[in-house]
C-alpha atoms as a PDB file:
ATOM      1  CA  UNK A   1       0.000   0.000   0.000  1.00  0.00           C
ATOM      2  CA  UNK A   2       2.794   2.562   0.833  1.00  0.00           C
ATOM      3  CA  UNK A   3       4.324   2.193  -2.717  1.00  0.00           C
ATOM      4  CA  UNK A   4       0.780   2.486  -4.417  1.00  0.00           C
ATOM      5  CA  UNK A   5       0.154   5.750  -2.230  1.00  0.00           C
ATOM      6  CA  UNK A   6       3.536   7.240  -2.976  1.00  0.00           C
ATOM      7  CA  UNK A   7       3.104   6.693  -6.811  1.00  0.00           C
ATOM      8  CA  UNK A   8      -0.214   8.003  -6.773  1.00  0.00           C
ATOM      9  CA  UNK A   9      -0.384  11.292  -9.259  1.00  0.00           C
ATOM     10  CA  UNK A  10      -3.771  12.475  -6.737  1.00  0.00           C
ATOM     11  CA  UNK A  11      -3.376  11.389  -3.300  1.00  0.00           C
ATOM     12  CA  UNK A  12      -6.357  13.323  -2.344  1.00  0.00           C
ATOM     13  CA  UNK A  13      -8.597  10.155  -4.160  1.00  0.00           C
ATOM     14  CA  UNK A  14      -6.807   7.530  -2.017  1.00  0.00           C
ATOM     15  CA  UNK A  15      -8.530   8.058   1.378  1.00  0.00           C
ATOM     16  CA  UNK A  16     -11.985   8.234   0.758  1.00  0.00           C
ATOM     17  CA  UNK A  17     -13.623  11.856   2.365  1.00  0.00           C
ATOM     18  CA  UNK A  18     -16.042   9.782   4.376  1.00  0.00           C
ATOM     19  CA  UNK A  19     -13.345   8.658   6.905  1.00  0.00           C
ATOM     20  CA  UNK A  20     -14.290   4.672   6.554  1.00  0.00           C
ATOM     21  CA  UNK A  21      -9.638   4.227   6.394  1.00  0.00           C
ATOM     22  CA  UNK A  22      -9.397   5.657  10.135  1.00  0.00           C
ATOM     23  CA  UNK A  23     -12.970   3.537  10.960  1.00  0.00           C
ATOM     24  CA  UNK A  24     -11.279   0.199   9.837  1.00  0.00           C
ATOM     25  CA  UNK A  25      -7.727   1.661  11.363  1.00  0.00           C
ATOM     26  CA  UNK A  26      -9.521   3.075  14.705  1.00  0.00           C
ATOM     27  CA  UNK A  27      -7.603   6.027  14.877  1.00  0.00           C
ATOM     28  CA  UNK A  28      -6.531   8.744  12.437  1.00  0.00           C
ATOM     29  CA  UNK A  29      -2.836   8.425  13.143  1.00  0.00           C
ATOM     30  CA  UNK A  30      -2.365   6.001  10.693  1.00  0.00           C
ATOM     31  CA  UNK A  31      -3.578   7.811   7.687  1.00  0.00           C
ATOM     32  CA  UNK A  32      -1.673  11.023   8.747  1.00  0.00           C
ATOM     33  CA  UNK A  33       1.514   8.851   8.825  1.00  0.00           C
ATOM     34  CA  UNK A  34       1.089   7.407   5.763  1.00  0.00           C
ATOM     35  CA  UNK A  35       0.582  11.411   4.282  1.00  0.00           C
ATOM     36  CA  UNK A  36       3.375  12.575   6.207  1.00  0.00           C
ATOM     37  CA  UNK A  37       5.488   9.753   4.263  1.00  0.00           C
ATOM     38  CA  UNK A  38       6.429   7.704   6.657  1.00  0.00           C
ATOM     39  CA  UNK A  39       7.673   4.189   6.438  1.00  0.00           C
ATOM     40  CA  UNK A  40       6.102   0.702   7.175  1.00  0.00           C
ATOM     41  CA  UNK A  41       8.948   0.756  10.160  1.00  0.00           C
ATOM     42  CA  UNK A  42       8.812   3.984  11.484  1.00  0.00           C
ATOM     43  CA  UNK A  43       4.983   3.371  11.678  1.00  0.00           C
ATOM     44  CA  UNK A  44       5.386   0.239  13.523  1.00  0.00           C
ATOM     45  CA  UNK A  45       8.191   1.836  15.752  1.00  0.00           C
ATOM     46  CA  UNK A  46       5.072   4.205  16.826  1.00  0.00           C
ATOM     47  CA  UNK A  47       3.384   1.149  18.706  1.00  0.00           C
ATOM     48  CA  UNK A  48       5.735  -0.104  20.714  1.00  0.00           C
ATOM     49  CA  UNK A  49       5.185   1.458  23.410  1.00  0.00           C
ATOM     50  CA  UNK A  50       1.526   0.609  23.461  1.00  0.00           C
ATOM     51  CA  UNK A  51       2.288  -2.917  22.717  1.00  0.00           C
ATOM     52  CA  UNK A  52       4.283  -3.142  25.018  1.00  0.00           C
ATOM     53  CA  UNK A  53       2.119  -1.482  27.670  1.00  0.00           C
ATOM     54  CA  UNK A  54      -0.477  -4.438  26.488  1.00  0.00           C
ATOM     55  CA  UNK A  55       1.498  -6.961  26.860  1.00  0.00           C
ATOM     56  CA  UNK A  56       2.411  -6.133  30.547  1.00  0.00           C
ATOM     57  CA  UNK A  57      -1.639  -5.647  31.408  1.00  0.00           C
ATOM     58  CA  UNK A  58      -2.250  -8.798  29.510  1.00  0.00           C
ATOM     59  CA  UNK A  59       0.235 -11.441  31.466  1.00  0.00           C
ATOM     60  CA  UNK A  60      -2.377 -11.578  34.285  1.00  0.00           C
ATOM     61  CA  UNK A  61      -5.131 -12.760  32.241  1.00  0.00           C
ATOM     62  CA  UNK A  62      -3.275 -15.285  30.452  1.00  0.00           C
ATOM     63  CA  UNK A  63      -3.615 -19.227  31.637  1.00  0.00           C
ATOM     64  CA  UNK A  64      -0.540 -19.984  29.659  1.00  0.00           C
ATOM     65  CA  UNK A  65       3.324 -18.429  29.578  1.00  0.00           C
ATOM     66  CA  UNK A  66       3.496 -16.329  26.614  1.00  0.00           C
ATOM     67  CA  UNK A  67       6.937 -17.575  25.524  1.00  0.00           C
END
């Protein structure tokens, strides 16, 4: 998707006006990222710290070890 978008003559066609992108992404973030040009990694480097704060609320609740 990030090569489609940056080879895209109108980028202005690629996120529809009606918002459904940041429904299905659950945030708005993403798409601005994806304007802004950033990469698949520097996206993902973005939420690591929530993952990480998951994965430390989430050990209580699990039956098995998570390694």
């Amino acid at each position: 998707m990030f090569d489609f978008y940056r080879q895209l003559p109108d980028k202005s066609t690629f996120f529809l006006k009606n918002g459904y992108f940041d429904i299905l992404a659950g945030t708005y973030s993403l798409r601005k990222q994806i304007e802004a040009g950033k990469t698949e990694e520097e996206i993902r480097e973005t939420w690591k710290p929530d993952l990480e704060a998951f994965k430390e609320i989430r050990k209580k609740y699990l039956i098995y070890n998570d390694e």
